[in-house]
Protein backbone atom coordinates (compact mmCIF):
# COMPACT_ATOMS: atom_id res chain seq x y z
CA UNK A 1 0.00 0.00 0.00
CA UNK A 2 1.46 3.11 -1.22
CA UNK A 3 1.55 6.05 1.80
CA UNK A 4 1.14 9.74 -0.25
CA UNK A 5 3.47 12.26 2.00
CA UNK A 6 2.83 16.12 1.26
CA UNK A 7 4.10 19.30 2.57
CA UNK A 8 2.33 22.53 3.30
CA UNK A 9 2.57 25.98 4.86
CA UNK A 10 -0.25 28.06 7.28
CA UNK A 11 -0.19 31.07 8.47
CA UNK A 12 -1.48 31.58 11.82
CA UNK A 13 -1.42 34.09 14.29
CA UNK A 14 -0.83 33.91 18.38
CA UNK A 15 -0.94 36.70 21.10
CA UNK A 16 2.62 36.14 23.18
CA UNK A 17 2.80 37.96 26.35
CA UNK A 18 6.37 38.78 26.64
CA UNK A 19 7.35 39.18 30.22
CA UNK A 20 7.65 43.08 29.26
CA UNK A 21 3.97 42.88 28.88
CA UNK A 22 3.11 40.56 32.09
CA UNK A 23 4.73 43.06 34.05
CA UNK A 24 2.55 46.07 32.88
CA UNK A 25 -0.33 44.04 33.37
CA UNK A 26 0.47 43.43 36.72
CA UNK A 27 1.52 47.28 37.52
CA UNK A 28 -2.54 47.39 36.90
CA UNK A 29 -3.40 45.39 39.95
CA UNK A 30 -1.02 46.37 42.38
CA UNK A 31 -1.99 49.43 44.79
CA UNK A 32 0.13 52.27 46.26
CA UNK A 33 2.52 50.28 48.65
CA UNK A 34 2.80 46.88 46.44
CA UNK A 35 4.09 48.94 43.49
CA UNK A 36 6.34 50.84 46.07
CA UNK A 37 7.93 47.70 46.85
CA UNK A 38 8.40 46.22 43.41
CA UNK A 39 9.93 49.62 42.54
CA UNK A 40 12.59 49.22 45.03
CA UNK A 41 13.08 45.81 44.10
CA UNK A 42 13.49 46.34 40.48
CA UNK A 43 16.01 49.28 42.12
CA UNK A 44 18.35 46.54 43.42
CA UNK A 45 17.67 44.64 40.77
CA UNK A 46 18.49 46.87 38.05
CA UNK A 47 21.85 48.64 37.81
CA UNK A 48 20.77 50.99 35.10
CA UNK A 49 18.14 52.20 37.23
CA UNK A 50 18.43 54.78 39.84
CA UNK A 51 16.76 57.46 42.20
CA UNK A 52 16.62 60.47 41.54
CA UNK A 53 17.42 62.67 44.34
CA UNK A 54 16.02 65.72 45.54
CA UNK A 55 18.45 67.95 44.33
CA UNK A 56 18.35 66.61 41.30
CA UNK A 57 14.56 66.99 40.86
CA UNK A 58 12.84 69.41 38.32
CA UNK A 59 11.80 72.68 39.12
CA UNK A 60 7.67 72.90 40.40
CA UNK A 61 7.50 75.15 37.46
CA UNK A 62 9.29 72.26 34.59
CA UNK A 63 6.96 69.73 35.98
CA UNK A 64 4.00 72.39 36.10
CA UNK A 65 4.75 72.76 31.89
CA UNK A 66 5.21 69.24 31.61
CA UNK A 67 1.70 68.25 33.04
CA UNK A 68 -0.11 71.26 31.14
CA UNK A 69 1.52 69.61 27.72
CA UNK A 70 0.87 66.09 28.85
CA UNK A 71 -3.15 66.86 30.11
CA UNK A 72 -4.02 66.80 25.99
CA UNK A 73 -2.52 63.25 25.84
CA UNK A 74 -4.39 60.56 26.50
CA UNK A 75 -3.11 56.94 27.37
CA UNK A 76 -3.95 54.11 24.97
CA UNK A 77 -3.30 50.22 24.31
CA UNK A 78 -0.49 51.36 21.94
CA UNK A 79 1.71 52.31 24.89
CA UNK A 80 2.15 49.28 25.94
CA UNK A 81 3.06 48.11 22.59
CA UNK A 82 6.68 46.84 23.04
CA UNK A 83 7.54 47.17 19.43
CA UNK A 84 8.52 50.80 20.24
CA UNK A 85 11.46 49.97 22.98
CA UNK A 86 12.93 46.55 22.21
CA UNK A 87 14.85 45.98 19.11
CA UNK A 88 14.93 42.84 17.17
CA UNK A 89 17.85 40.88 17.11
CA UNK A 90 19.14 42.06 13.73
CA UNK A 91 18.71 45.67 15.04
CA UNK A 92 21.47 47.59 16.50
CA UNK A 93 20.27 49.78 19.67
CA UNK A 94 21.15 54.00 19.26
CA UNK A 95 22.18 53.74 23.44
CA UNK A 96 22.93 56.99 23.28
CA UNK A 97 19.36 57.85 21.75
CA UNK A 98 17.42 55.77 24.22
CA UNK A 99 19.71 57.08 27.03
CA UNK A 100 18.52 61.12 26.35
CA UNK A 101 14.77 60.08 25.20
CA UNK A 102 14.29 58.58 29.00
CA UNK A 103 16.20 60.12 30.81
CA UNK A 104 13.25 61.54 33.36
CA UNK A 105 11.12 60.73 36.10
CA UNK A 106 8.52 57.85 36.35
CA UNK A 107 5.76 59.84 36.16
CA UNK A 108 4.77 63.19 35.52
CA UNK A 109 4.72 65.06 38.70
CA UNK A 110 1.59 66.49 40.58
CA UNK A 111 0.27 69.70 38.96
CA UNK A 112 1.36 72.38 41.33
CA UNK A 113 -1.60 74.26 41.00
CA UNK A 114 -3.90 71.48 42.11
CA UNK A 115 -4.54 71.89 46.17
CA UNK A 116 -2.49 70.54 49.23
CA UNK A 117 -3.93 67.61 50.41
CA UNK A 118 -2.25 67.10 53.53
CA UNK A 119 -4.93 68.03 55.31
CA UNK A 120 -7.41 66.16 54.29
CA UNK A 121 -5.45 62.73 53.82
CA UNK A 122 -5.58 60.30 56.46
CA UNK A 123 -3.89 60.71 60.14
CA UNK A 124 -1.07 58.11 60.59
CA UNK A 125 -0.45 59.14 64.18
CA UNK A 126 -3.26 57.61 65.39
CA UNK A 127 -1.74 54.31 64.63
CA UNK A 128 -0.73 52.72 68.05
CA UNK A 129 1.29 49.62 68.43
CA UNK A 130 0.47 46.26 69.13
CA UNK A 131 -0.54 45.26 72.39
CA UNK A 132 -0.46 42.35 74.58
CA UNK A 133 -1.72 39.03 73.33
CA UNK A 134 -5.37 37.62 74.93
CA UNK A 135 -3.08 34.63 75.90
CA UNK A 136 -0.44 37.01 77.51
CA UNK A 137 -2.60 39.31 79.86
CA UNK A 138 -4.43 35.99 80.99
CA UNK A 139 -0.78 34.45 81.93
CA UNK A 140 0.62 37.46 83.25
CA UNK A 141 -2.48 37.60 85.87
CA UNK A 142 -2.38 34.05 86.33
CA UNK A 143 1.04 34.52 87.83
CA UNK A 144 -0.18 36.28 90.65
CA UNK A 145 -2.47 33.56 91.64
CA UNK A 146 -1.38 31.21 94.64
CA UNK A 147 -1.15 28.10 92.81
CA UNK A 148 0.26 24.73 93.11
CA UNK A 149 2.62 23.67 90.41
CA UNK A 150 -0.13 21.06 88.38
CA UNK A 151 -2.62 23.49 88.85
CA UNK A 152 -0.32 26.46 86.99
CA UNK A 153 0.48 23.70 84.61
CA UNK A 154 -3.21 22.87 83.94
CA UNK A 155 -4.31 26.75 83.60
CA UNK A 156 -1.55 27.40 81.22
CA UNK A 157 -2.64 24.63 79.35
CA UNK A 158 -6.19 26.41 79.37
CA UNK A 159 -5.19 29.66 78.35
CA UNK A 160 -3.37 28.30 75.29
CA UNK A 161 -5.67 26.93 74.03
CA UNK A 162 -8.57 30.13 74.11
CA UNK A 163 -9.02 31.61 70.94
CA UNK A 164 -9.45 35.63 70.15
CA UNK A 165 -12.87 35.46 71.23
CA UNK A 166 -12.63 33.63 74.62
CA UNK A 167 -13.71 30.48 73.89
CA UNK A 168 -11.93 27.30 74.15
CA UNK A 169 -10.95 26.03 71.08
CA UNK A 170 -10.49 22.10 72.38
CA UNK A 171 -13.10 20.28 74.02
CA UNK A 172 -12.37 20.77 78.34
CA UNK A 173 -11.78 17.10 78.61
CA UNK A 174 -9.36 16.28 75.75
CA UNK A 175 -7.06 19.71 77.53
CA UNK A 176 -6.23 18.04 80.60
CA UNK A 177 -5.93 14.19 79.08
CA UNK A 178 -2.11 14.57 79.46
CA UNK A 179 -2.53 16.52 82.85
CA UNK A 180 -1.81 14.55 85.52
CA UNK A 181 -4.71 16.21 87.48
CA UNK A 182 -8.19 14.78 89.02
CA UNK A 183 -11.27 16.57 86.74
CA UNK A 184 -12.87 18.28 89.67
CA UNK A 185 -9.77 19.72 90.95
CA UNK A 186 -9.40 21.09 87.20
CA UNK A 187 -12.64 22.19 86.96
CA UNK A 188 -11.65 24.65 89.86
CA UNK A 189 -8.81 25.97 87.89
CA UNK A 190 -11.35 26.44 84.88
CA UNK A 191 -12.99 28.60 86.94
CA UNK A 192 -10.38 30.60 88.45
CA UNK A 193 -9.41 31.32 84.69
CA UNK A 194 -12.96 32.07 84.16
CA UNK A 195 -12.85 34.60 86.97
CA UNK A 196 -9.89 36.65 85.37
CA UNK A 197 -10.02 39.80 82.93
CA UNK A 198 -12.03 39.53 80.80
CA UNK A 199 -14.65 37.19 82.77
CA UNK A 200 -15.88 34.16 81.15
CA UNK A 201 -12.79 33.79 78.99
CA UNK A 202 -12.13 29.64 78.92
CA UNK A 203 -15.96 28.39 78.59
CA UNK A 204 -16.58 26.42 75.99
CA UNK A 205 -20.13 27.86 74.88
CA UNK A 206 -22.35 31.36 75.25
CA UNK A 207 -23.98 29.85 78.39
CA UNK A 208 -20.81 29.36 80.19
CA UNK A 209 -19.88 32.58 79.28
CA UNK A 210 -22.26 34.66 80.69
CA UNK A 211 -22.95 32.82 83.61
CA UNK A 212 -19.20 33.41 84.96
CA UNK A 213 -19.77 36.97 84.37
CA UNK A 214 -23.35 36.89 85.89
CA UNK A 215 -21.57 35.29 88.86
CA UNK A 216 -18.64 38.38 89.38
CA UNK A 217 -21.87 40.95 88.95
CA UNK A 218 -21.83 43.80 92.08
CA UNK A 219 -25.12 42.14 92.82
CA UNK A 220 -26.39 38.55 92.06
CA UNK A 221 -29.54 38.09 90.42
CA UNK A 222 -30.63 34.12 91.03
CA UNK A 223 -33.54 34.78 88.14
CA UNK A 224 -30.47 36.03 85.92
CA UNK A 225 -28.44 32.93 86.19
CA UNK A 226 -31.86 30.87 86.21
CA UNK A 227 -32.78 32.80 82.37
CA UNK A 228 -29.35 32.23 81.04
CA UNK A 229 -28.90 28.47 82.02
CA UNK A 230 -32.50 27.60 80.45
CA UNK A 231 -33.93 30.50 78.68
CA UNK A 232 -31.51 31.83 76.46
CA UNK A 233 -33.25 30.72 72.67
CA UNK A 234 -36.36 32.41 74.41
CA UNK A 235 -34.85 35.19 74.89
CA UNK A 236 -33.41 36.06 71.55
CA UNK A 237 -36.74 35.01 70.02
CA UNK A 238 -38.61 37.29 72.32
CA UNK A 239 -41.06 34.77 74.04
CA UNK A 240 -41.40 36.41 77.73
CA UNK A 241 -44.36 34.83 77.95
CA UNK A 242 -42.86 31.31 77.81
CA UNK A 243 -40.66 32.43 80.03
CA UNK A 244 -43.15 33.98 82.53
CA UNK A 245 -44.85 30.62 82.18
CA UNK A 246 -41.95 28.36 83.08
CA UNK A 247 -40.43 30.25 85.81
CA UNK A 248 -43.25 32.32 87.59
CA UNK A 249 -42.30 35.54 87.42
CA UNK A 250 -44.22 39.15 85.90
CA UNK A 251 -43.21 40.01 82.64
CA UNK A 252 -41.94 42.90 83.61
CA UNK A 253 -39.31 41.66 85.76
CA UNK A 254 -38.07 39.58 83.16
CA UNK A 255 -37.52 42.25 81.12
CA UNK A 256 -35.94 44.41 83.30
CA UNK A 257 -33.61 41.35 84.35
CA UNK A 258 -32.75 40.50 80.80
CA UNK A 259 -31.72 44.08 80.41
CA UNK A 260 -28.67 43.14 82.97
CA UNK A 261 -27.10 41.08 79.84
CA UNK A 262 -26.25 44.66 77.81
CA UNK A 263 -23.61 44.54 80.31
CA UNK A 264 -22.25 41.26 79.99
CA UNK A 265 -19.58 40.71 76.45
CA UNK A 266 -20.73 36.91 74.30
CA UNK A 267 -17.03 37.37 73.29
CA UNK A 268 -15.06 38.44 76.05
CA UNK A 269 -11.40 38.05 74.29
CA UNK A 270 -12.14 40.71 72.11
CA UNK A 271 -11.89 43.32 74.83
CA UNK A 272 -8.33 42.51 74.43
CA UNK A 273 -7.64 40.89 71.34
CA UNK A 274 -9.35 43.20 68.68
CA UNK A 275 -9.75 41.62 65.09
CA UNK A 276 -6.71 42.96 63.45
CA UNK A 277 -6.96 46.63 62.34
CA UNK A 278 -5.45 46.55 58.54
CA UNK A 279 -4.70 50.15 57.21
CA UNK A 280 -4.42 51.08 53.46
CA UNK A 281 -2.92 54.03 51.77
CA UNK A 282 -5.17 55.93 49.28
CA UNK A 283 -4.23 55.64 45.64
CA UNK A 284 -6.68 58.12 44.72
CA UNK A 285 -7.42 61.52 46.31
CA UNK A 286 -10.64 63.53 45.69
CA UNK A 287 -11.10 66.63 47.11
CA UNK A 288 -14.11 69.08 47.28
CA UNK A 289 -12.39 72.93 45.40
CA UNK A 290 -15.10 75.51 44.79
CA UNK A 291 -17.86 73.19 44.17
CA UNK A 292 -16.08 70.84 42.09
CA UNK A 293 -14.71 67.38 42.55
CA UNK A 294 -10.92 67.38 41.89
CA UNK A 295 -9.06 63.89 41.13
CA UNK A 296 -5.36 63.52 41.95
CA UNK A 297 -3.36 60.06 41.93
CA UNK A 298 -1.35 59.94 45.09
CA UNK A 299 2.15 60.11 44.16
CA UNK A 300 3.65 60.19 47.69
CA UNK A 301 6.43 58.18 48.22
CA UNK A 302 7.09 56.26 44.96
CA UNK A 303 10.84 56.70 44.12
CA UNK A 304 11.70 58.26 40.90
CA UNK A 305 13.42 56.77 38.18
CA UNK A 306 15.53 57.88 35.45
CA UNK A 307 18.24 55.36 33.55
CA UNK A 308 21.49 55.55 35.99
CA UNK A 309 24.51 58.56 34.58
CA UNK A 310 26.99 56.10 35.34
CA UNK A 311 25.97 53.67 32.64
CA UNK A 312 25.03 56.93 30.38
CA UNK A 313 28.79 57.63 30.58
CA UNK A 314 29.33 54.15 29.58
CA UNK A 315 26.74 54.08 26.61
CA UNK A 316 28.63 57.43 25.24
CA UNK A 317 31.93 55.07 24.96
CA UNK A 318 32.18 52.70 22.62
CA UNK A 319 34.81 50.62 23.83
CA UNK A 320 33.47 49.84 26.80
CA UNK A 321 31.33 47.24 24.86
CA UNK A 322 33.99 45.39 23.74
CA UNK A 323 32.74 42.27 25.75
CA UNK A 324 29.86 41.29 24.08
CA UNK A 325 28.66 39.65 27.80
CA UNK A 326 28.59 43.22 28.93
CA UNK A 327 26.61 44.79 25.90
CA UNK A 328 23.85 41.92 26.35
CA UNK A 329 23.73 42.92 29.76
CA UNK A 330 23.50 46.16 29.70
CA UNK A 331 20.59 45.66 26.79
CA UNK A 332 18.96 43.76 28.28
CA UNK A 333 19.15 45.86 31.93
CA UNK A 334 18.26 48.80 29.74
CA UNK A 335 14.87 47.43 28.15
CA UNK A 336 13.41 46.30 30.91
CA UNK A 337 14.24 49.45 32.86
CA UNK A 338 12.73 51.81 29.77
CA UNK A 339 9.71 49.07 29.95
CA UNK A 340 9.11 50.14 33.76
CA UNK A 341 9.58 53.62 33.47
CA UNK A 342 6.98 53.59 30.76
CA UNK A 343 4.73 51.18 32.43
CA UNK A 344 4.94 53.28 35.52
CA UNK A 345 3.64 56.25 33.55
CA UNK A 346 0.63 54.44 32.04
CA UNK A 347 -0.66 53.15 34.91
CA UNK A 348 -0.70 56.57 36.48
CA UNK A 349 -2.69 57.76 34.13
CA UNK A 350 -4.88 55.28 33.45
CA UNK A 351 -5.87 54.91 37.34
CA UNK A 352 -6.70 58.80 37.08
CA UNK A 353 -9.00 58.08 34.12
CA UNK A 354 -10.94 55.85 35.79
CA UNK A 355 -10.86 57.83 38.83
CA UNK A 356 -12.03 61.01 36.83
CA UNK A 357 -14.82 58.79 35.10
CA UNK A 358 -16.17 57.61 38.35
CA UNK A 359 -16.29 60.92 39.46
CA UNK A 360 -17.94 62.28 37.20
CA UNK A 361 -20.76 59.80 37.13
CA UNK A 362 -21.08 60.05 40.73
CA UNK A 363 -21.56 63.42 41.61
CA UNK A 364 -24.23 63.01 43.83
CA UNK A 365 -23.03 60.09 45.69
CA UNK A 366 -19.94 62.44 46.64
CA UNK A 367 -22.09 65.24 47.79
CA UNK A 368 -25.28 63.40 49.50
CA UNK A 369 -23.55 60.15 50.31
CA UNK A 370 -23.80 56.93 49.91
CA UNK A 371 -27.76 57.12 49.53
CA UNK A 372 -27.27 58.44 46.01
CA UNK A 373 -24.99 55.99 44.62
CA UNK A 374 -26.13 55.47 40.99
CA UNK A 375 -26.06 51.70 39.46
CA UNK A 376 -22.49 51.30 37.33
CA UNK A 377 -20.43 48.78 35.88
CA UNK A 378 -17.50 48.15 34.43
CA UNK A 379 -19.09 48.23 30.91
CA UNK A 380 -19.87 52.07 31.44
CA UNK A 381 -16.22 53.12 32.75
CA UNK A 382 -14.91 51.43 29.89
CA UNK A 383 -17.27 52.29 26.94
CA UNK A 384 -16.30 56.18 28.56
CA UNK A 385 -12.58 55.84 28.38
CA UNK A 386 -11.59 54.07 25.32
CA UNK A 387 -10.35 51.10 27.22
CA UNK A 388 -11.37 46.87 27.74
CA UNK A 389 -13.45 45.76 30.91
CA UNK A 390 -10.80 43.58 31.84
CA UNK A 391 -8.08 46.82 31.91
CA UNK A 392 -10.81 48.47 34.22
CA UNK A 393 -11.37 45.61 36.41
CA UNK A 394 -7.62 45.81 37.08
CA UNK A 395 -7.15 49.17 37.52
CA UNK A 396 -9.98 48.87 40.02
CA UNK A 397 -8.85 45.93 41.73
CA UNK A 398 -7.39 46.57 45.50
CA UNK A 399 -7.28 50.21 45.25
CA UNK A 400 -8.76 52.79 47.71
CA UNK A 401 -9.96 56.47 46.81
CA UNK A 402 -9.81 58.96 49.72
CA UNK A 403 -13.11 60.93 49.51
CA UNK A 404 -14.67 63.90 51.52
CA UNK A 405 -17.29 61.28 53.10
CA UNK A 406 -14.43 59.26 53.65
CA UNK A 407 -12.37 55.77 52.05
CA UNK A 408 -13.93 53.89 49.31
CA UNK A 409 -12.46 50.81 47.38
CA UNK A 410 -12.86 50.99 43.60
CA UNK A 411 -14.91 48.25 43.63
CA UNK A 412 -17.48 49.48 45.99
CA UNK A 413 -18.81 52.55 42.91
CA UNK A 414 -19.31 49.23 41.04
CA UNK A 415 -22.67 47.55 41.31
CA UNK A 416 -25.55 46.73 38.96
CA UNK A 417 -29.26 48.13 39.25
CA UNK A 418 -31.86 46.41 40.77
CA UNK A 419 -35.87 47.27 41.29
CA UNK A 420 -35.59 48.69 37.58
CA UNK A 421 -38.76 46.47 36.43
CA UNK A 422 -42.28 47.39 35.44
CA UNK A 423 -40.78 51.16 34.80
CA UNK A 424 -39.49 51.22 38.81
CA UNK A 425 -36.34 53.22 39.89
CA UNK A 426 -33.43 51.83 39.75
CA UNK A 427 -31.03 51.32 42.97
CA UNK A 428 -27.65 49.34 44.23
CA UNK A 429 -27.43 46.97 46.28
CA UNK A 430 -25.67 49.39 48.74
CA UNK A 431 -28.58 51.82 48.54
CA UNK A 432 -31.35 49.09 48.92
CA UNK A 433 -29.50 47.86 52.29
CA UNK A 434 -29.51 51.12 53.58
CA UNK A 435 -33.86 51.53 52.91
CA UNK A 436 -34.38 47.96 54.10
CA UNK A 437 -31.98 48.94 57.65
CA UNK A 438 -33.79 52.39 57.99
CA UNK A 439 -37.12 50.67 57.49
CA UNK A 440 -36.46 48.24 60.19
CA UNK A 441 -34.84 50.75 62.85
CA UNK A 442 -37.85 52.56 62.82
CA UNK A 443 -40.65 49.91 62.86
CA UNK A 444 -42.97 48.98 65.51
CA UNK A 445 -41.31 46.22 67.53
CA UNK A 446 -45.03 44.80 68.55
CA UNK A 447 -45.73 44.78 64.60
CA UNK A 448 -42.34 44.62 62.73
CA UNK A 449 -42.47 44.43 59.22
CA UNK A 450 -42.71 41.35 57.10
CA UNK A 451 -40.57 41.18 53.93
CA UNK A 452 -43.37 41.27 51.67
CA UNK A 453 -44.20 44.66 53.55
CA UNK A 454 -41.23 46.02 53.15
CA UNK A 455 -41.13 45.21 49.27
CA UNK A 456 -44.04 46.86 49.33
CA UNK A 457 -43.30 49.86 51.14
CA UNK A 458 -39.87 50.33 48.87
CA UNK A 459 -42.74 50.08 45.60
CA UNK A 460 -44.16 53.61 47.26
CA UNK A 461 -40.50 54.59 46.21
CA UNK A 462 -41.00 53.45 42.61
CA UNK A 463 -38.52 50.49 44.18
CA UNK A 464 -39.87 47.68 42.57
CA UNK A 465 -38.28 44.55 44.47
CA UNK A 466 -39.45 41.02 44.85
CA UNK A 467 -39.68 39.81 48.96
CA UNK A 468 -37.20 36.96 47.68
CA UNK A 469 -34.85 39.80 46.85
CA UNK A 470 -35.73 41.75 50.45
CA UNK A 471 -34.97 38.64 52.18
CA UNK A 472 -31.44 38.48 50.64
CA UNK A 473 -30.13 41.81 51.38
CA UNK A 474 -31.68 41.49 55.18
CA UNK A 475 -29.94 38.55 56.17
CA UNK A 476 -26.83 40.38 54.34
CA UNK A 477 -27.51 43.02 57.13
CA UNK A 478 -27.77 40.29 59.74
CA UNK A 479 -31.12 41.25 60.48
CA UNK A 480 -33.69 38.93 61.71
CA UNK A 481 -37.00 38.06 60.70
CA UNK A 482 -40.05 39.43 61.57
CA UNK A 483 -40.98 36.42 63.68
CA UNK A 484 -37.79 36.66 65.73
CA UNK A 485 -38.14 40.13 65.85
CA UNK A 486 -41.83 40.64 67.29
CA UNK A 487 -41.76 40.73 71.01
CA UNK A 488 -44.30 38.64 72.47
């Protein structure tokens, strides 16, 4: 059987992401202090690259010009075309042409006429340091205790293993297994842990909790422990009257006995081990100037770059490139360093058009609040700029804007409309929480209002929700029904 072999040619093409490009990309999704940090990295890195110092930064007025020539420029995907600073392999490279032609800053510098906003930026010296540990302040009382040596052995063995809210994290009985201790004498060292600050820290549910502290109270209320031990699910569902039924007591004095418990913490660690306070720097400023909303990238502490004079002195000699090792190097030091400088600069920019865009569709949220926020996606900002979803979504992505009303992710301007049927207004999500938790506050608790009710009342608003869609956005709020919010 004879086997026909044939030859033939197709032309296809495929989008390569050089690493040139990867790292632009990811200049998109980094905010103010991660790009910080690469920058100094890529400082050490990069010998060609330097700093420039203050004396040998522009003039306000140079970088004034420079931003009123660069304001009728507008970024586009053909800056981060690469075709422009790499040369192909067949190409020589003009150093001394690249050298001059990038020889500036990162960025274009703040306009100088735009205002000062030290004032209104956020106020670092609040910050305090970190404190003590929950497991720490337990210990260091515990050491002040009169205490045999297998009792301190068993109570340290307690504390560690509490979590940040109080509780223990291991079952009571699996804790002292390895203790070579009786269980009553350890449930007396429970309790002496129990009894330090912050009470109730070491039960192992809400019930043990509040009883220890219900047990340190100035005065002792029997009925208190007696509610807590069998009544709590009444309580939070409101039922007095089961209550009043069970133990034997008015109404009234339950309620006035329950009202003891606003005193009492369900997670006593947190009065010393707060959830961990993260603080983020603003990439975006926006400041309130004669009526208008002014956008300014924060530029505050990002190093300046400009391609290093020592190497210019050695691109400007010819035979210091007699080792074709060092020429590659240096070529190869000197794209990627034009590449960042560049990238730098587009990112800037494109962060401010977004910024700008919001801003301008957002007026009112910025002057009413957050009440006014107007449905927007990512499909608007980019339609408005010139630029793909997926560039916005980036540019958006982990990034704060410091506003009058205060700090805003990105993300949060981002949200699409609901209650827009049968000709209804629409609303975010954001807006629709804050109806559905201003309808609640000021219901009657005897007759509080039913999710269907509410839907209804937000249709007097030409809000035009389904309950289904009510019920969704309460529990987001972590509010309860109606039936567990009636009291009996």
């Amino acid at each position: 059987m004879a086997i026909k072999l044939s030859q033939s040619l197709k032309q296809t093409q495929n989008l390569m992401m050089t690493p040139q490009l990867q790292q632009a990309i990811k200049l998109l999704t980094l905010n103010h202090l991660e790009m910080t940090d690469m920058i100094s990295a890529e400082l050490v890195e990069n010998p060609v690259l330097e700093e420039i110092s203050g004396s040998d930064r522009k003039t306000q007025e140079d970088y004034r010009l420079e931003s009123l020539e660069s304001q009728n420029r507008e970024s586009s995907s053909s800056d981060f075309q690469e075709d422009s600073f790499v040369a192909s392999k067949d190409e020589s490279i003009d150093w001394q042409q690249y050298a001059d032609s990038f020889n500036s800053t990162t960025y274009q510098q703040p306009n100088m006429a735009a205002p000062d906003l030290s004032e209104d930026g956020p106020n670092y010296e609040n910050m305090v340091s970190k404190g003590m540990t929950l497991a720490e302040h337990l210990e260091w009382q515990l050491r002040m205790e009169d205490l045999e040596a297998i009792e301190l052995e068993c109570a340290l063995q307690i504390i560690n293993n509490i979590n940040d809210d109080g509780y223990l994290a291991t079952p009571f009985d699996e804790i002292i297994e390895e203790i070579d201790i009786s269980r009553e004498e350890a449930l007396e060292v429970l309790e002496i842990v129990q009894r330090l600050d912050p009470v109730g820290c070491g039960s192992e549910n809400l019930t043990e909790c509040l009883l220890a502290q219900a047990r340190i109270a100035e005065e002792r209320s029997p009925l208190l422990e007696k509610i807590i031990r069998n009544h709590l699910v009444d309580l939070k569902n409101r039922d007095f009257k089961k209550i009043e039924k069970e133990i034997g007591v008015s109404e009234e004095q339950i309620v006035e006995t329950a009202k003891l418990l606003h005193n009492f913490h369900p997670k006593p660690g947190r009065l010393v081990a707060p959830a961990e306070t993260h603080y983020v720097t603003p990439d975006v400023y926006v400041v309130e100037i004669g009526g208008e909303f002014v956008v300014q990238v924060n530029d505050d502490g990002v190093p300046r770059l400009r391609i290093s004079k020592l190497y210019q002195d050695m691109l400007n000699q010819a035979e210091s490139f007699n080792n074709k090792e060092a020429k590659e190097f240096v070529s190869e030091k000197l794209k990627s360093a034009l590449w960042l400088i560049k990238s730098i600069q587009n990112r800037q920019k494109t962060i401010e058009r977004v910024a700008k865009a919001i801003v301008r569709r957002q007026q009112q949220f910025f002057k009413k609040g957050p009440k006014c926020l107007k449905p927007m996606v990512l499909k608007d900002i980019a339609n408005e700029i010139g630029m793909h979803e997926s560039t916005v979504s980036r540019v958006t992505s982990n990034k704060y804007m410091h506003t009058p009303i205060g700090m805003f992710e990105l993300k949060y301007f981002f949200s699409s409309a609901i209650g827009g049927n049968n000709g209804g207004t629409e609303v975010v999500g954001e807006v629709l929480k804050l109806k559905i938790k201003e309808l609640v506050e000021n219901e009657n608790p005897k007759k509080p209002l039913s999710d269907q009710k509410i839907a209804e009342v937000l249709s007097r608003d030409d809000v035009e929700v389904a309950r289904r869609t009510v019920a969704k956005y309460r529990e987001m709020l972590g509010i309860l029904s109606s039936a567990k919010r009636k009291i009996k």
